[in-house]
PDB file of N, CA and C in Angstrom:
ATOM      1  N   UNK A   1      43.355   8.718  30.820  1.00  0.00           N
ATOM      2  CA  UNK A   1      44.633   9.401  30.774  1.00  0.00           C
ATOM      3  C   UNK A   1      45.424   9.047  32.040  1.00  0.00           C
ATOM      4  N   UNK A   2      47.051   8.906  31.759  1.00  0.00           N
ATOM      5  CA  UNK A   2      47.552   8.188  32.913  1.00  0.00           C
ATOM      6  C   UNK A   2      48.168   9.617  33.649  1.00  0.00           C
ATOM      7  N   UNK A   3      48.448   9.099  34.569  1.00  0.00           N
ATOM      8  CA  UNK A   3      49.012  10.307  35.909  1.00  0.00           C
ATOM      9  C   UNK A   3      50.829  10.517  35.125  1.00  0.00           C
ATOM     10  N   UNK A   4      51.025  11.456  34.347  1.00  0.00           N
ATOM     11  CA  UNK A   4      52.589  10.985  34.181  1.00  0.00           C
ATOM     12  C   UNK A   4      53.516  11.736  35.348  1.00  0.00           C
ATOM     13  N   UNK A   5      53.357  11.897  36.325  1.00  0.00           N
ATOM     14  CA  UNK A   5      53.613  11.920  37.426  1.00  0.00           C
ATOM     15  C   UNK A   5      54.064  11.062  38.654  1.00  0.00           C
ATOM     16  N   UNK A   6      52.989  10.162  37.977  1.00  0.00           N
ATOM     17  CA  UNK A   6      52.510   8.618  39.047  1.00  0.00           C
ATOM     18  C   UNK A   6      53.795   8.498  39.716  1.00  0.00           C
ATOM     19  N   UNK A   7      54.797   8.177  38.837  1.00  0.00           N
ATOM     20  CA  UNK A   7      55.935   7.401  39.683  1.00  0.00           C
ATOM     21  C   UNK A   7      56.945   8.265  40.318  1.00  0.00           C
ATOM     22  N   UNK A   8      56.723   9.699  39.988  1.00  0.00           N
ATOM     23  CA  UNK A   8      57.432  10.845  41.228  1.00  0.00           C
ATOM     24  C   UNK A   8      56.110  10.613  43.046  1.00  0.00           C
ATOM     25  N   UNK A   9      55.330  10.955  42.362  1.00  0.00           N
ATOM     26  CA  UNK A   9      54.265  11.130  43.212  1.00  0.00           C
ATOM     27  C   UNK A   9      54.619   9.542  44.213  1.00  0.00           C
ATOM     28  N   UNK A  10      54.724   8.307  43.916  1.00  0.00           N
ATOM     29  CA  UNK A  10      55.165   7.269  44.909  1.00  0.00           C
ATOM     30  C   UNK A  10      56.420   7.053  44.931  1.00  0.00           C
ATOM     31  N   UNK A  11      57.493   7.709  44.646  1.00  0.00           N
ATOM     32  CA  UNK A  11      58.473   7.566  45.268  1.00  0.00           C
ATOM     33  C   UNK A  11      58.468   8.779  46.223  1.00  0.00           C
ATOM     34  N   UNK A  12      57.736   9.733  46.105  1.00  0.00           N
ATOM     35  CA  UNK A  12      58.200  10.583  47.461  1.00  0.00           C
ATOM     36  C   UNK A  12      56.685  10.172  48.984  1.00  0.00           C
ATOM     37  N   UNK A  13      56.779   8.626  48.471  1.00  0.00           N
ATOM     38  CA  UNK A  13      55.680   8.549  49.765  1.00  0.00           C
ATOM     39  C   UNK A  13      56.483   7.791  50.433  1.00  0.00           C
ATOM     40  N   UNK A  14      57.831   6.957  49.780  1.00  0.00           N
ATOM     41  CA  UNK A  14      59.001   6.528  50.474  1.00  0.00           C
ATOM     42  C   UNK A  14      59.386   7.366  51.571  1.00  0.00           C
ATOM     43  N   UNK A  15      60.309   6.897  52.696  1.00  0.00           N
ATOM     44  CA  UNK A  15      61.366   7.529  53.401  1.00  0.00           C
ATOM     45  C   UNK A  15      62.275   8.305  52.851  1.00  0.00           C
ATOM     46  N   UNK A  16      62.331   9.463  52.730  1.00  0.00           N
ATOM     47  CA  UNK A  16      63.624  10.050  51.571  1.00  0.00           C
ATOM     48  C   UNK A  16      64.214  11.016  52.911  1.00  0.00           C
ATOM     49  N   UNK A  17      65.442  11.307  52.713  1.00  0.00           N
ATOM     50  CA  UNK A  17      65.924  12.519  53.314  1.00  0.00           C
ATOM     51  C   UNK A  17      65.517  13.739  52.716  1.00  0.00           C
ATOM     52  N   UNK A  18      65.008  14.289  53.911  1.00  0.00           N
ATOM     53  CA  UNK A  18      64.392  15.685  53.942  1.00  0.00           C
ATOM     54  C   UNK A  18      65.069  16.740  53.275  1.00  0.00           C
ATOM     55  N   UNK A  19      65.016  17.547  52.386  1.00  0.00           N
ATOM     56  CA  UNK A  19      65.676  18.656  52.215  1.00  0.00           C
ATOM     57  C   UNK A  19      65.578  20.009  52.940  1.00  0.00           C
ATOM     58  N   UNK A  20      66.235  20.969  52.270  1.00  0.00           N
ATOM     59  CA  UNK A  20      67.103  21.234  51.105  1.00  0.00           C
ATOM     60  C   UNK A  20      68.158  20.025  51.196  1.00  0.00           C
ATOM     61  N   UNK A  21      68.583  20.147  50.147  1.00  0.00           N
ATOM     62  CA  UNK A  21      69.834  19.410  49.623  1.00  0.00           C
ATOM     63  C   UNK A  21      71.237  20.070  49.312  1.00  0.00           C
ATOM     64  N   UNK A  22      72.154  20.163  49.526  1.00  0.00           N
ATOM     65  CA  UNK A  22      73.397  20.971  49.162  1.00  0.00           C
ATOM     66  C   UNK A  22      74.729  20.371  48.508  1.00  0.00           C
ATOM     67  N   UNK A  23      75.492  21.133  48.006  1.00  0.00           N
ATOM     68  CA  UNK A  23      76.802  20.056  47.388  1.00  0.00           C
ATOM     69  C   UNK A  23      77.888  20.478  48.511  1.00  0.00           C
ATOM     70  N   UNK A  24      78.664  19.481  48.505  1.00  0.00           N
ATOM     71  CA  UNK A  24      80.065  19.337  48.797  1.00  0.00           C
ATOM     72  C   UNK A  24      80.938  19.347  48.308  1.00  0.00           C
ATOM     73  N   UNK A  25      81.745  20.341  47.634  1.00  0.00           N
ATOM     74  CA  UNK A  25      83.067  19.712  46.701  1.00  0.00           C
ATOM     75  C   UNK A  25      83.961  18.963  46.745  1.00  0.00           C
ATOM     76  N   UNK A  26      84.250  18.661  45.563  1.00  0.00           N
ATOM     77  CA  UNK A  26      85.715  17.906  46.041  1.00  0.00           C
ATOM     78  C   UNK A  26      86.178  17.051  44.390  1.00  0.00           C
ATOM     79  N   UNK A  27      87.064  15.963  44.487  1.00  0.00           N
ATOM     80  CA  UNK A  27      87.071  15.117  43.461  1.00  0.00           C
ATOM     81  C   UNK A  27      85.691  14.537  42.608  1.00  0.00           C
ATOM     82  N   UNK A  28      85.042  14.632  43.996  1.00  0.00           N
ATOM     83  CA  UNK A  28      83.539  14.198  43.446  1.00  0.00           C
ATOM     84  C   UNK A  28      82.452  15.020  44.076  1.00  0.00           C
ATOM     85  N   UNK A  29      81.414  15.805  43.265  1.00  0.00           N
ATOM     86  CA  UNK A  29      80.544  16.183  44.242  1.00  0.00           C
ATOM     87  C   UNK A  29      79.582  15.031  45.423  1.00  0.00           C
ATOM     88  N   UNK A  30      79.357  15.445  46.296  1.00  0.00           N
ATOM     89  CA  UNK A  30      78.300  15.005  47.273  1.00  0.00           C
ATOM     90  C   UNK A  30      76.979  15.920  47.684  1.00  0.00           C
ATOM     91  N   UNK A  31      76.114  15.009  47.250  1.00  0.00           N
ATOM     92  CA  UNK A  31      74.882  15.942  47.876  1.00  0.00           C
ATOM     93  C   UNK A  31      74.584  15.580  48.758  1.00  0.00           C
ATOM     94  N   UNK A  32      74.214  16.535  50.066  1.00  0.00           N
ATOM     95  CA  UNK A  32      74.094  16.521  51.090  1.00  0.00           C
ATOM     96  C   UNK A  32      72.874  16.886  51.684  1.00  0.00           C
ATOM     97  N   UNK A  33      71.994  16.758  52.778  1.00  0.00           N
ATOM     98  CA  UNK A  33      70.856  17.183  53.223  1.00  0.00           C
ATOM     99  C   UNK A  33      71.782  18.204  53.880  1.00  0.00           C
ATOM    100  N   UNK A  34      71.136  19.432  54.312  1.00  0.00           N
ATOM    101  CA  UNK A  34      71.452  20.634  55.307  1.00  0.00           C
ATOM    102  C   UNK A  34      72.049  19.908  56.734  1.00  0.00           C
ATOM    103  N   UNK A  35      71.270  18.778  57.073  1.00  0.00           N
ATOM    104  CA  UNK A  35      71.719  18.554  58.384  1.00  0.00           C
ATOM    105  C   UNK A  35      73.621  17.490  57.944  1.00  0.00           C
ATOM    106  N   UNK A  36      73.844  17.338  56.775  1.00  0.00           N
ATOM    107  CA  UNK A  36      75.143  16.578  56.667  1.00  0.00           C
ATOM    108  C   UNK A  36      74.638  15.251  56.266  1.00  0.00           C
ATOM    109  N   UNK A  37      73.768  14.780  55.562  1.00  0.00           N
ATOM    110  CA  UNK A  37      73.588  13.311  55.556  1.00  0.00           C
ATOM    111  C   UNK A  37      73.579  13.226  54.160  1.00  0.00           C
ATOM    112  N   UNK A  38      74.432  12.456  53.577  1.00  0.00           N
ATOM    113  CA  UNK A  38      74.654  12.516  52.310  1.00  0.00           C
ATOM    114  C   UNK A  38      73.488  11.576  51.572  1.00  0.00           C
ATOM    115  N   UNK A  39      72.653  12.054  50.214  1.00  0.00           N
ATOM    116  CA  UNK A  39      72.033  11.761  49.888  1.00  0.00           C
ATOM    117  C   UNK A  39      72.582  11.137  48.035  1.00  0.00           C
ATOM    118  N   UNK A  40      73.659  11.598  47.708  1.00  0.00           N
ATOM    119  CA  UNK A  40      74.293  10.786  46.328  1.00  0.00           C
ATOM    120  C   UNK A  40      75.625  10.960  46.433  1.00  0.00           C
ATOM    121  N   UNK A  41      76.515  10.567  45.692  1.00  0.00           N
ATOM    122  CA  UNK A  41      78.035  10.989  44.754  1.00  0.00           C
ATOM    123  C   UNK A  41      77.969  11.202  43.452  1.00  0.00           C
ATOM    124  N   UNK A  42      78.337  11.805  42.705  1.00  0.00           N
ATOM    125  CA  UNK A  42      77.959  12.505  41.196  1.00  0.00           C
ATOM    126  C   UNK A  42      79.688  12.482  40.996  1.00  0.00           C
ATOM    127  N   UNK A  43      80.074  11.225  40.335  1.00  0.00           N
ATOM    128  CA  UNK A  43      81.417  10.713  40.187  1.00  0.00           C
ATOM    129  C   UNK A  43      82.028  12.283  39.072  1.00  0.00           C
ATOM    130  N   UNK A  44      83.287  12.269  38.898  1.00  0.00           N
ATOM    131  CA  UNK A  44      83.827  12.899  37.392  1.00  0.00           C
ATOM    132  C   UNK A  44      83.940  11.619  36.984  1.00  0.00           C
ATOM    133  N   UNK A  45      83.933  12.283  35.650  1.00  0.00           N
ATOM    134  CA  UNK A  45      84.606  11.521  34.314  1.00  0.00           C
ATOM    135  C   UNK A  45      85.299  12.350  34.097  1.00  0.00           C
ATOM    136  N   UNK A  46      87.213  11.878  33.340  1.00  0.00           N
ATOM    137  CA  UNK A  46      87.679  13.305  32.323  1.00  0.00           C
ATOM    138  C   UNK A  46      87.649  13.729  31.205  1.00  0.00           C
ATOM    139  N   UNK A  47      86.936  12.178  31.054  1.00  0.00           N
ATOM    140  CA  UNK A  47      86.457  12.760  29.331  1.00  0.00           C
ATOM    141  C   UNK A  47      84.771  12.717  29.236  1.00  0.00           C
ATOM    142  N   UNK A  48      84.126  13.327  29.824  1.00  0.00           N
ATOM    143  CA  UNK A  48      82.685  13.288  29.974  1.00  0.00           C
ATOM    144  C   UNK A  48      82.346  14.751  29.330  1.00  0.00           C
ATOM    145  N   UNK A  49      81.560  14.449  28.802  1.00  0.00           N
ATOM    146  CA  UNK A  49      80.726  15.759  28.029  1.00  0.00           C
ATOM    147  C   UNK A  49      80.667  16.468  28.805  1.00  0.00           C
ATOM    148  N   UNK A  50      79.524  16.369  29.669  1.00  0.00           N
ATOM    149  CA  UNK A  50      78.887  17.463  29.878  1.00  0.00           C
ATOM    150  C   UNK A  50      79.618  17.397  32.039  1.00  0.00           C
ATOM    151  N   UNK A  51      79.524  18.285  32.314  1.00  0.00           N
ATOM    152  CA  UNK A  51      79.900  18.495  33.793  1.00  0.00           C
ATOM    153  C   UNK A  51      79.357  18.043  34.518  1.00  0.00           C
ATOM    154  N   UNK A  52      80.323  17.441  35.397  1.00  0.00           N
ATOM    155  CA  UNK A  52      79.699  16.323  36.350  1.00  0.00           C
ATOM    156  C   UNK A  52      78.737  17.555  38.012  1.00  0.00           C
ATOM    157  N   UNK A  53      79.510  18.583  37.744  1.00  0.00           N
ATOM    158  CA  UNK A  53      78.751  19.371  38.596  1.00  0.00           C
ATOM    159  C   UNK A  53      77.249  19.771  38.491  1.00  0.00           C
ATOM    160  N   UNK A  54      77.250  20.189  37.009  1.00  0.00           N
ATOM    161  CA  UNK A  54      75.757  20.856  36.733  1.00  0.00           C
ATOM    162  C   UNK A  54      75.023  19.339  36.979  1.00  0.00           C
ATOM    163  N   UNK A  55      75.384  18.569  37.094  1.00  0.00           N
ATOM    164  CA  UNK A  55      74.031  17.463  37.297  1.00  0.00           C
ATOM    165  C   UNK A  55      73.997  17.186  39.161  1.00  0.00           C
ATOM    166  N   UNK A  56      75.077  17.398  39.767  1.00  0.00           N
ATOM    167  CA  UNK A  56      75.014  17.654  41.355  1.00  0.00           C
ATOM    168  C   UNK A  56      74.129  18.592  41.854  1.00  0.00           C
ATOM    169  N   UNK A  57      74.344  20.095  40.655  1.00  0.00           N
ATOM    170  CA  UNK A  57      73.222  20.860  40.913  1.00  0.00           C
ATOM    171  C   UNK A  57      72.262  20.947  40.891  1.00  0.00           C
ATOM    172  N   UNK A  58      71.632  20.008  39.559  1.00  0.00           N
ATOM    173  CA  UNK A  58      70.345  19.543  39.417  1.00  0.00           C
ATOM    174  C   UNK A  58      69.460  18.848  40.787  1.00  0.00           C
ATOM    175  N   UNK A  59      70.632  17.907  40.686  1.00  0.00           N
ATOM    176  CA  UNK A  59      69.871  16.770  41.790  1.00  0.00           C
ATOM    177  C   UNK A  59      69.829  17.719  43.265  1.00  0.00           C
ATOM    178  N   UNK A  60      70.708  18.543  43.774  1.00  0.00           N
ATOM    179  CA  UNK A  60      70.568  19.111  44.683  1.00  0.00           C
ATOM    180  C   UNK A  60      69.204  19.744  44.878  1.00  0.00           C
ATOM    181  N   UNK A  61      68.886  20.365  43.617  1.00  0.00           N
ATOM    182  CA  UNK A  61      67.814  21.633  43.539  1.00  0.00           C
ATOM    183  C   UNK A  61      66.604  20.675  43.705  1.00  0.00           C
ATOM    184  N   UNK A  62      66.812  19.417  43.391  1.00  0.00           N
ATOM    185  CA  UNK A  62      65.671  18.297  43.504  1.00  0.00           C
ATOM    186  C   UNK A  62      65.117  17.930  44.705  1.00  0.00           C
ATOM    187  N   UNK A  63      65.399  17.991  45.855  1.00  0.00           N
ATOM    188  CA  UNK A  63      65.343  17.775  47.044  1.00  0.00           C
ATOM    189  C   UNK A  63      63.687  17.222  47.047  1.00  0.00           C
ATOM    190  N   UNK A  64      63.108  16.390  47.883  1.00  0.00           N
ATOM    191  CA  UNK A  64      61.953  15.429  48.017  1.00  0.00           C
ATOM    192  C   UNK A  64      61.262  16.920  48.561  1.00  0.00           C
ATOM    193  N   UNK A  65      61.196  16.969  48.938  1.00  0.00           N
ATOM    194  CA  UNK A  65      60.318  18.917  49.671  1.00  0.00           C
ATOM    195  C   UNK A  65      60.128  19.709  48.753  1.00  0.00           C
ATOM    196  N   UNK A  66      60.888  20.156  47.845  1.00  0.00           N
ATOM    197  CA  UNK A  66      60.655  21.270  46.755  1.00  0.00           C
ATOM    198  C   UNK A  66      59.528  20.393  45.454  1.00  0.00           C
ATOM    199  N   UNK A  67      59.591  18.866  45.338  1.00  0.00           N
ATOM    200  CA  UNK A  67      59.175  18.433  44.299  1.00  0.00           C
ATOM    201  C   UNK A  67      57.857  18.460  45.114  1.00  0.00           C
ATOM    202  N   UNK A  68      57.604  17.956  46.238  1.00  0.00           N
ATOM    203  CA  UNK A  68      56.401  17.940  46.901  1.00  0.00           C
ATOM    204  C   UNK A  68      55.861  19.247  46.326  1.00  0.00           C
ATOM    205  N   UNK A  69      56.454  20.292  46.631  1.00  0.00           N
ATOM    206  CA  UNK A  69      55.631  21.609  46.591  1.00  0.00           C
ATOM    207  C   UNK A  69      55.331  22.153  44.930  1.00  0.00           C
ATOM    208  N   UNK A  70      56.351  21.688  44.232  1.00  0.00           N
ATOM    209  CA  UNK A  70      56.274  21.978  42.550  1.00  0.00           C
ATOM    210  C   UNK A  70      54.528  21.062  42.470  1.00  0.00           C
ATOM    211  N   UNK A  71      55.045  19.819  42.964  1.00  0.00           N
ATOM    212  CA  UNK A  71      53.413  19.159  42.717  1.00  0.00           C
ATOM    213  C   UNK A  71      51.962  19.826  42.871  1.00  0.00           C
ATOM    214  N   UNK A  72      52.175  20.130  44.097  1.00  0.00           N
ATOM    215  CA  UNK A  72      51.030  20.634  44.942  1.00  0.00           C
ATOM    216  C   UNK A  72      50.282  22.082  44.134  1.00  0.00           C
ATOM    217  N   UNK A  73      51.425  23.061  43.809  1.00  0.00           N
ATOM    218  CA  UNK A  73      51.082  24.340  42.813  1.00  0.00           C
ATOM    219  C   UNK A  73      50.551  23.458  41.345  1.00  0.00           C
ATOM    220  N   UNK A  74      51.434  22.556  41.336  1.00  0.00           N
ATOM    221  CA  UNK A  74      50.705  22.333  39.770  1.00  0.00           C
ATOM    222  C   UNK A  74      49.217  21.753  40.276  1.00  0.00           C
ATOM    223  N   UNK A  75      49.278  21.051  40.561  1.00  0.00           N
ATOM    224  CA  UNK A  75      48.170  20.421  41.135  1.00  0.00           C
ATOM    225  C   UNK A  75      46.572  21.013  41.208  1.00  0.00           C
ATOM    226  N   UNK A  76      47.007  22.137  42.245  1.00  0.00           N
ATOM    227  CA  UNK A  76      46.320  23.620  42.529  1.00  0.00           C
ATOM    228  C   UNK A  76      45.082  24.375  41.329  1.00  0.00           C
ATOM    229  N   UNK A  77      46.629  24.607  40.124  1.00  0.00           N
ATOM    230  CA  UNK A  77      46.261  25.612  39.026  1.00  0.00           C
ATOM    231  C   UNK A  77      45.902  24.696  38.182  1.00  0.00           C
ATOM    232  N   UNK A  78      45.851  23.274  38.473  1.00  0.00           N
ATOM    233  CA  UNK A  78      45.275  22.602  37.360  1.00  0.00           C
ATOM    234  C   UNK A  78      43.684  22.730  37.560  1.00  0.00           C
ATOM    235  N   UNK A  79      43.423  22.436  38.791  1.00  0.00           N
ATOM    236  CA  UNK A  79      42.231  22.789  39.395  1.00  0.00           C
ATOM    237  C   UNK A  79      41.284  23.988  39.536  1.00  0.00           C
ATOM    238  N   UNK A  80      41.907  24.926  39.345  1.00  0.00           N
ATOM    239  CA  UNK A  80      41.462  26.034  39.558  1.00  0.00           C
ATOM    240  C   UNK A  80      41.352  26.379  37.702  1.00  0.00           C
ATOM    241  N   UNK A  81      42.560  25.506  37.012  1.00  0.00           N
ATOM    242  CA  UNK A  81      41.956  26.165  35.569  1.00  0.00           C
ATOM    243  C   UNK A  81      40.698  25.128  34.930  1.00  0.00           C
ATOM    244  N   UNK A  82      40.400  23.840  35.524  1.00  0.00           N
ATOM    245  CA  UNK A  82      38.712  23.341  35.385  1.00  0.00           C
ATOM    246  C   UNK A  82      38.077  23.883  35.898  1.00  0.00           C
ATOM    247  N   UNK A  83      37.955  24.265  36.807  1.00  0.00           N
ATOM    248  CA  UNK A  83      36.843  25.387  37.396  1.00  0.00           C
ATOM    249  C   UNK A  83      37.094  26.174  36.556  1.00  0.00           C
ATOM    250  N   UNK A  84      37.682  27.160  35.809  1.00  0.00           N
ATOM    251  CA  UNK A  84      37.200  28.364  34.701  1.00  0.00           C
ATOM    252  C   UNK A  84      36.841  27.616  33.641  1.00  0.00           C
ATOM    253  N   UNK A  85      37.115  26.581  33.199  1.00  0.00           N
ATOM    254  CA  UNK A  85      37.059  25.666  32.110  1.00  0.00           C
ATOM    255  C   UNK A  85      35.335  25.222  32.354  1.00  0.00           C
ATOM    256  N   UNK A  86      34.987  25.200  33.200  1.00  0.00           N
ATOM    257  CA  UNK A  86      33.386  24.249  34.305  1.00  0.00           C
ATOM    258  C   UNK A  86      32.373  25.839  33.889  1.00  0.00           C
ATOM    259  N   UNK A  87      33.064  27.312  34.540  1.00  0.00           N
ATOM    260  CA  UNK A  87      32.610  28.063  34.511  1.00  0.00           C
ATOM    261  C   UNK A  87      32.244  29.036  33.209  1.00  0.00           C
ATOM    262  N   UNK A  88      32.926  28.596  31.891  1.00  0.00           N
ATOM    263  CA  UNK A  88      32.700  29.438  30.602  1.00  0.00           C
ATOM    264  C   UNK A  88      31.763  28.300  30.041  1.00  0.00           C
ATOM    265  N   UNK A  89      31.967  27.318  30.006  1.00  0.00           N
ATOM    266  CA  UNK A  89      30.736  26.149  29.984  1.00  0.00           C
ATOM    267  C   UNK A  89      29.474  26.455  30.324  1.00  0.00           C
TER     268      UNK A  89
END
């Protein structure tokens, strides 16, 4: 069984800017690290479906630190649910 993870898991062994991550408004959002270092542009369209913001927000909430830690809990309870899985065995 493959890691479907694998390729989050090595891109955050890259250099990434640290989060949190935050937006900037404007014509275009910018996501920003806390310290000001911009990490994308999330262009408009005016005829685009869906909002060019809610995907600034996404990527914001994405920050290389929070995915680290989403990993690590999953990671955790995956472990801890083979051990009950090891232990009704």
């Amino acid at each position: 069984m493959t890691d479907r993870y694998e390729r989050i898991r090595k891109a955050l062994e890259k250099e990434l800017t640290p989060g949190p991550w935050e937006i900037k408004d404007g014509r275009t959002d910018t996501v920003e690290s806390v310290q000001g270092y911009p990490v994308c542009t999330v262009h408009w369209q005016p005829d685009e479906r869906y909002g060019h913001g809610s995907r600034a927000v996404y990527i914001a909430a994405c920050d290389p630190d929070t995915i680290r830690a989403l990993l690590e809990e999953r990671d955790a309870l995956r472990e801890q649910l083979g051990k009950g899985m090891e232990q009704k065995a």
